[in-house]
C-alpha atoms as a PDB file:
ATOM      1  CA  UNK A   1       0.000   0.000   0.000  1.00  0.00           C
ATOM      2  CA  UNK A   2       1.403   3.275  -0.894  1.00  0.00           C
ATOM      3  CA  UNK A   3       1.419   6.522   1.186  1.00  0.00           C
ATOM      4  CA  UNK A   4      -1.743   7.801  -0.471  1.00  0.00           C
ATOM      5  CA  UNK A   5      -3.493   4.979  -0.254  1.00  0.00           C
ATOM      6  CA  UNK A   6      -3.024   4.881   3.683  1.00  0.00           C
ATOM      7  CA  UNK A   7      -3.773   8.728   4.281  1.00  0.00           C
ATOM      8  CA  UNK A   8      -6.574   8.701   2.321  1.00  0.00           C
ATOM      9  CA  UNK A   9      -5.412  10.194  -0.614  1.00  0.00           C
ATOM     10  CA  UNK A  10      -5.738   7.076  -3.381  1.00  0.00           C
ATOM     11  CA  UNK A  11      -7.105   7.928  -6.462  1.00  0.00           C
ATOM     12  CA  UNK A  12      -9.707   5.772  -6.272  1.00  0.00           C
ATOM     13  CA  UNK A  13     -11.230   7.187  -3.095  1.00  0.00           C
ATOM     14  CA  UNK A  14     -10.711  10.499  -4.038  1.00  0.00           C
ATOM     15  CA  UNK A  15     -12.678  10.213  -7.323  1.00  0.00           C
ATOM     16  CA  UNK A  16     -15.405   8.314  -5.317  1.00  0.00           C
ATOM     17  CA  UNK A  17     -15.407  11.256  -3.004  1.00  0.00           C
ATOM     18  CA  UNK A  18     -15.999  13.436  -6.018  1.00  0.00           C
ATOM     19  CA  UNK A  19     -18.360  12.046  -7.392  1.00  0.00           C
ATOM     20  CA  UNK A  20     -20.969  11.282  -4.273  1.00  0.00           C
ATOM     21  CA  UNK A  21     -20.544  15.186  -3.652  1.00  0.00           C
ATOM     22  CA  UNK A  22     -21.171  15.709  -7.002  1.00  0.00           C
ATOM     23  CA  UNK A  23     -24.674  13.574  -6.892  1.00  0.00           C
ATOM     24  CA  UNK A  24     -25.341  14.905  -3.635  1.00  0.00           C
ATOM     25  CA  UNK A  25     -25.219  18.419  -4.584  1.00  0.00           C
ATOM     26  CA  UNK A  26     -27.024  17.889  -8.109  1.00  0.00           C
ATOM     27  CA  UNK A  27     -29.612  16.169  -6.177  1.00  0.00           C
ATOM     28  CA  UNK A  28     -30.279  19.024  -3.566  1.00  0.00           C
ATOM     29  CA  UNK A  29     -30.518  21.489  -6.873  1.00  0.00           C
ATOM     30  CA  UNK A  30     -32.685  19.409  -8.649  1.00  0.00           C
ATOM     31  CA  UNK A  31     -34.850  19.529  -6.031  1.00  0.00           C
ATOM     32  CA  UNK A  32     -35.108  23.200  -5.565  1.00  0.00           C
ATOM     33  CA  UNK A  33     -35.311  23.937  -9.140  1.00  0.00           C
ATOM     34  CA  UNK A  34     -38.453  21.546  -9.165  1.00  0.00           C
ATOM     35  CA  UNK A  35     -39.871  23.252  -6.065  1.00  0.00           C
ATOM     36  CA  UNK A  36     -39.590  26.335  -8.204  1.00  0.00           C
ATOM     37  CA  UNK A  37     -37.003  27.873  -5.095  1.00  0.00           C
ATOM     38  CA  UNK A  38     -33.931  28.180  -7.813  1.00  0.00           C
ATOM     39  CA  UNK A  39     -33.503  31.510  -9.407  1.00  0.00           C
ATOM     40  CA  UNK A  40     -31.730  29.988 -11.992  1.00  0.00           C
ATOM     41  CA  UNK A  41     -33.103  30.305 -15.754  1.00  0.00           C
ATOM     42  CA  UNK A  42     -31.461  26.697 -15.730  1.00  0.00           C
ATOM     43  CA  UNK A  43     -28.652  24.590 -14.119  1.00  0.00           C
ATOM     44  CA  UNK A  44     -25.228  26.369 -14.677  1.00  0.00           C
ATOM     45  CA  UNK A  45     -23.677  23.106 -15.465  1.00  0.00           C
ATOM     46  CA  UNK A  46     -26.435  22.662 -18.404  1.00  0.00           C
ATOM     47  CA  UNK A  47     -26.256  26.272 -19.525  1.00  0.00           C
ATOM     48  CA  UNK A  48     -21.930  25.909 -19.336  1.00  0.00           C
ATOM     49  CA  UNK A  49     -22.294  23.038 -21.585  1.00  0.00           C
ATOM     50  CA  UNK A  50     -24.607  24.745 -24.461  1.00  0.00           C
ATOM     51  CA  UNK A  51     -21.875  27.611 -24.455  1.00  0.00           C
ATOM     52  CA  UNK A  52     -19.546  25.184 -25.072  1.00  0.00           C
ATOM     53  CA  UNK A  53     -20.974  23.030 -27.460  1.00  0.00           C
ATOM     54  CA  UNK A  54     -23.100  26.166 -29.249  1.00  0.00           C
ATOM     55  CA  UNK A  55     -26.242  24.406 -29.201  1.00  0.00           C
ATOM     56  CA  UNK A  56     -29.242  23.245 -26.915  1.00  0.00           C
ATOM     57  CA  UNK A  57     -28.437  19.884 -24.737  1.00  0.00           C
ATOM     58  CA  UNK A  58     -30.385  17.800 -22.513  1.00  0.00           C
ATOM     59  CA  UNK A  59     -29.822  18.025 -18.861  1.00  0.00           C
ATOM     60  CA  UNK A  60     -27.821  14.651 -18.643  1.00  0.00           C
ATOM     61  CA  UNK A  61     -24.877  15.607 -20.432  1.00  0.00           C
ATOM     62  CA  UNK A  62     -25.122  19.135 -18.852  1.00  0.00           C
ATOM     63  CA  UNK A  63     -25.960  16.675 -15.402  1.00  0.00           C
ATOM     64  CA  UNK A  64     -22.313  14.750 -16.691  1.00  0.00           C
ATOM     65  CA  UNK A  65     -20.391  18.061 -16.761  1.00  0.00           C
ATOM     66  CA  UNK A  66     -21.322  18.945 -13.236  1.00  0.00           C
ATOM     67  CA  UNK A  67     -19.985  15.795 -12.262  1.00  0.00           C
ATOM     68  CA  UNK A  68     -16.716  16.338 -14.405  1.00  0.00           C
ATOM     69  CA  UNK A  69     -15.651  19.188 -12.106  1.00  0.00           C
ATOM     70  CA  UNK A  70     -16.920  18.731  -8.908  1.00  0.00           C
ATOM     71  CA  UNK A  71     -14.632  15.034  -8.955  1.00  0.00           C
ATOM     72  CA  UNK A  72     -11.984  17.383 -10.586  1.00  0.00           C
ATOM     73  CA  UNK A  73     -12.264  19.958  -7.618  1.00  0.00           C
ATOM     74  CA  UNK A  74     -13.123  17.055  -5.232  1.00  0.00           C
ATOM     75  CA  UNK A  75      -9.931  14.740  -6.127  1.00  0.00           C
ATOM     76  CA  UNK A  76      -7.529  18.336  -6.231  1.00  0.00           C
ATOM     77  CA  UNK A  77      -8.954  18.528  -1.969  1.00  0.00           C
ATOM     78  CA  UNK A  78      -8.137  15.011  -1.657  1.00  0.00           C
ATOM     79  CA  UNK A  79      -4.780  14.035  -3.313  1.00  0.00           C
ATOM     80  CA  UNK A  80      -3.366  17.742  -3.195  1.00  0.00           C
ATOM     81  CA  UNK A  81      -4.212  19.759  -0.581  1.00  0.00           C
ATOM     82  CA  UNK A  82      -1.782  19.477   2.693  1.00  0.00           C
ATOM     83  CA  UNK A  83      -4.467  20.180   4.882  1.00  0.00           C
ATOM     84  CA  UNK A  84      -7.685  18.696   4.529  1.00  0.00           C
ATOM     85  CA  UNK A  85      -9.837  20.279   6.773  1.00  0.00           C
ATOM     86  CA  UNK A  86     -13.267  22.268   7.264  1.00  0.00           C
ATOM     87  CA  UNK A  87     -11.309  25.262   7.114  1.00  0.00           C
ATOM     88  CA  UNK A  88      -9.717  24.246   3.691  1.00  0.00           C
ATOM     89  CA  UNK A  89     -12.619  22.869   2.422  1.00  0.00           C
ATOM     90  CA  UNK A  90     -14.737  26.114   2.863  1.00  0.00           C
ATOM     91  CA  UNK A  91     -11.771  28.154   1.304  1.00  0.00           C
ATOM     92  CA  UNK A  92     -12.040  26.192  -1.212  1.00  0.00           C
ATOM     93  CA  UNK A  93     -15.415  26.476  -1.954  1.00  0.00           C
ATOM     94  CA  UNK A  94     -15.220  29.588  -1.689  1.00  0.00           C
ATOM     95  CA  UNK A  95     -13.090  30.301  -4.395  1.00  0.00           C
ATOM     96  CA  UNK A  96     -15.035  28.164  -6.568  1.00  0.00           C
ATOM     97  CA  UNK A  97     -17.933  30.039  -6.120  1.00  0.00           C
ATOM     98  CA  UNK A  98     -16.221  33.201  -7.105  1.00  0.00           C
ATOM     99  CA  UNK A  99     -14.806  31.623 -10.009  1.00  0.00           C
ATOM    100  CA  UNK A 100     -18.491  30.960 -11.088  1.00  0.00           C
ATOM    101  CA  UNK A 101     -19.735  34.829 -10.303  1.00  0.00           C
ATOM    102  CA  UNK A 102     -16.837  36.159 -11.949  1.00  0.00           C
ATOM    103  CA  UNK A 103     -16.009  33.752 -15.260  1.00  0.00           C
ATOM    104  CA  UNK A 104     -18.931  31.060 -15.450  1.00  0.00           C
ATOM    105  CA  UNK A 105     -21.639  33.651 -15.263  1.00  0.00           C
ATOM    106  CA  UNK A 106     -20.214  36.444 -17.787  1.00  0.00           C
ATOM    107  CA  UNK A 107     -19.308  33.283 -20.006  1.00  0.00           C
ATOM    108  CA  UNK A 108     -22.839  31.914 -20.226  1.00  0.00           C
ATOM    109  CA  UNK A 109     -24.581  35.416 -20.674  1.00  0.00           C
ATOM    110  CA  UNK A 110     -25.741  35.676 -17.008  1.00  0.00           C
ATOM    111  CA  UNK A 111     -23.535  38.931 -16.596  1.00  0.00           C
ATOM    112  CA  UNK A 112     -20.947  39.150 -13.939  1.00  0.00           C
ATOM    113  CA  UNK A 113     -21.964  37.961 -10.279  1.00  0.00           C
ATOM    114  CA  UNK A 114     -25.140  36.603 -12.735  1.00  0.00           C
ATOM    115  CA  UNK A 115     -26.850  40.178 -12.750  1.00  0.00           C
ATOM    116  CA  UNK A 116     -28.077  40.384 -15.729  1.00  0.00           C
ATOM    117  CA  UNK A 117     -30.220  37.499 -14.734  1.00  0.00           C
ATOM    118  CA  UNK A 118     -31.098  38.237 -10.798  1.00  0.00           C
ATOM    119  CA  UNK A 119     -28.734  39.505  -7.848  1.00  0.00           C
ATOM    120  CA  UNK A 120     -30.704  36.129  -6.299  1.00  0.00           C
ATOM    121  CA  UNK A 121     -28.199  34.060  -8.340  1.00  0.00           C
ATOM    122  CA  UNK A 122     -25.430  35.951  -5.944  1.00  0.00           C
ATOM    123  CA  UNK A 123     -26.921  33.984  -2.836  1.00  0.00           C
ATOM    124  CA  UNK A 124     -27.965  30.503  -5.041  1.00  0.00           C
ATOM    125  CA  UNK A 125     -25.126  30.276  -6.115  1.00  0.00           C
ATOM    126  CA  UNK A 126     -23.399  30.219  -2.649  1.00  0.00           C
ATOM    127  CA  UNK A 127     -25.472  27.326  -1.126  1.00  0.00           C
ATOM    128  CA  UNK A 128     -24.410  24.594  -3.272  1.00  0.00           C
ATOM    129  CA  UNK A 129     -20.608  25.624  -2.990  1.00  0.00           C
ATOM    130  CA  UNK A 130     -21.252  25.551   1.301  1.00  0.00           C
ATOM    131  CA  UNK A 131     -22.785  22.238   0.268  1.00  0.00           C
ATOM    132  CA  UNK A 132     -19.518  21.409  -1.506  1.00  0.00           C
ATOM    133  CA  UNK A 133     -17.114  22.533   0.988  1.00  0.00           C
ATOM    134  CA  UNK A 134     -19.113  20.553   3.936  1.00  0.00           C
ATOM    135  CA  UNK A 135     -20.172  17.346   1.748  1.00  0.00           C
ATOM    136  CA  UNK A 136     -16.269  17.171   0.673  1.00  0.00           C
ATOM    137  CA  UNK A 137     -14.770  17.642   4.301  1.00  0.00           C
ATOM    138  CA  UNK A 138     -16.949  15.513   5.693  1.00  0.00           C
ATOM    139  CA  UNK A 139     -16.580  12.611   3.072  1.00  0.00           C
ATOM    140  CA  UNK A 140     -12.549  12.568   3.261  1.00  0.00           C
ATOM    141  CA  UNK A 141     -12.934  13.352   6.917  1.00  0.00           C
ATOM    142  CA  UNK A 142     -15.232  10.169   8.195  1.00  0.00           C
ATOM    143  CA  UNK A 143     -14.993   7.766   5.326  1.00  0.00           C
ATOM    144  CA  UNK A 144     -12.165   5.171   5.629  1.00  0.00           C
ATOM    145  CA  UNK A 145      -8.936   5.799   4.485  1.00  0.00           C
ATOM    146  CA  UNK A 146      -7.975   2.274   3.859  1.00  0.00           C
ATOM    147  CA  UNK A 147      -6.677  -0.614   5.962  1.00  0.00           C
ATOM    148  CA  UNK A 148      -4.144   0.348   8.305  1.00  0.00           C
ATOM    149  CA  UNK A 149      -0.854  -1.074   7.548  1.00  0.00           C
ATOM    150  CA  UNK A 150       0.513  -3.712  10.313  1.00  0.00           C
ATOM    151  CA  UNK A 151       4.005  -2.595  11.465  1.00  0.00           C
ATOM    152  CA  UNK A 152       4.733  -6.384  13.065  1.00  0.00           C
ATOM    153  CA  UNK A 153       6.203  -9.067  10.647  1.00  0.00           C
ATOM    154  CA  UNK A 154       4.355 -12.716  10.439  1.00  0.00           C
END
């Protein structure tokens, strides 16, 4: 077993991280956009994807690149970051969600901060990148970081 593997930090755990995080918070969005709570014209992840591809998708693939970079984002926590705490994690998020008020709004036509749209997208947008900073934390944090290795010989 290599380092990584017994901090925590394997590849395979880290991308599993990712990608629960990134159901979990689709899930909770999902949700609110159904309850007609979201002030979003449509998931940023689906709209992202149209920009990219110049022309109307269907929310799986847009569903496909919000799990894309949340594992991205989620394995970067796990593998790279020397301190992997609720601290971190919220930093982290936090950047992330100005990343997406100041490059993945203006890119997508939403304006900066998403004003063209609604200053509600300000807010929005900040709950599911909480959700991402506590859902990641506390998935590296409590699930198990592989078998401890036994320092006696057999």
């Amino acid at each position: 077993m290599t380092d990584n593997e017994s901090d925590g930090r394997s590849w395979l755990r880290a991308i599993g991280i990712g990608i629960v995080v990134a159901v979990v918070a689709a899930a909770v969005m999902l949700a609110l956009t159904k309850a007609g709570v979201s002030p979003f014209p449509k998931p940023p992840s689906l709209a992202f994807a149209e920009t990219l591809l110049h022309h109307p998708i269907p929310l799986p693939v847009g569903l496909l690149f919000h799990v894309a970079y949340v594992t991205f984002w989620s394995v970067v926590f796990v593998r790279y970051f020397p301190r992997r705490n609720l601290r971190t994690a919220l930093a982290l998020a936090g950047v992330l969600w100005l990343v997406i008020l100041i490059v993945f709004f203006p890119v997508v036509g939403w304006g900066l901060a998403g004003l063209h749209v609604s200053p509600k997208l300000i807010p929005a947008s900040l709950l599911p990148h909480l959700l991402f900073g506590f859902l990641v934390w506390g998935l590296d944090k409590y699930l198990p970081r592989g078998a401890p290795t036994s320092s006696h010989a057999v």
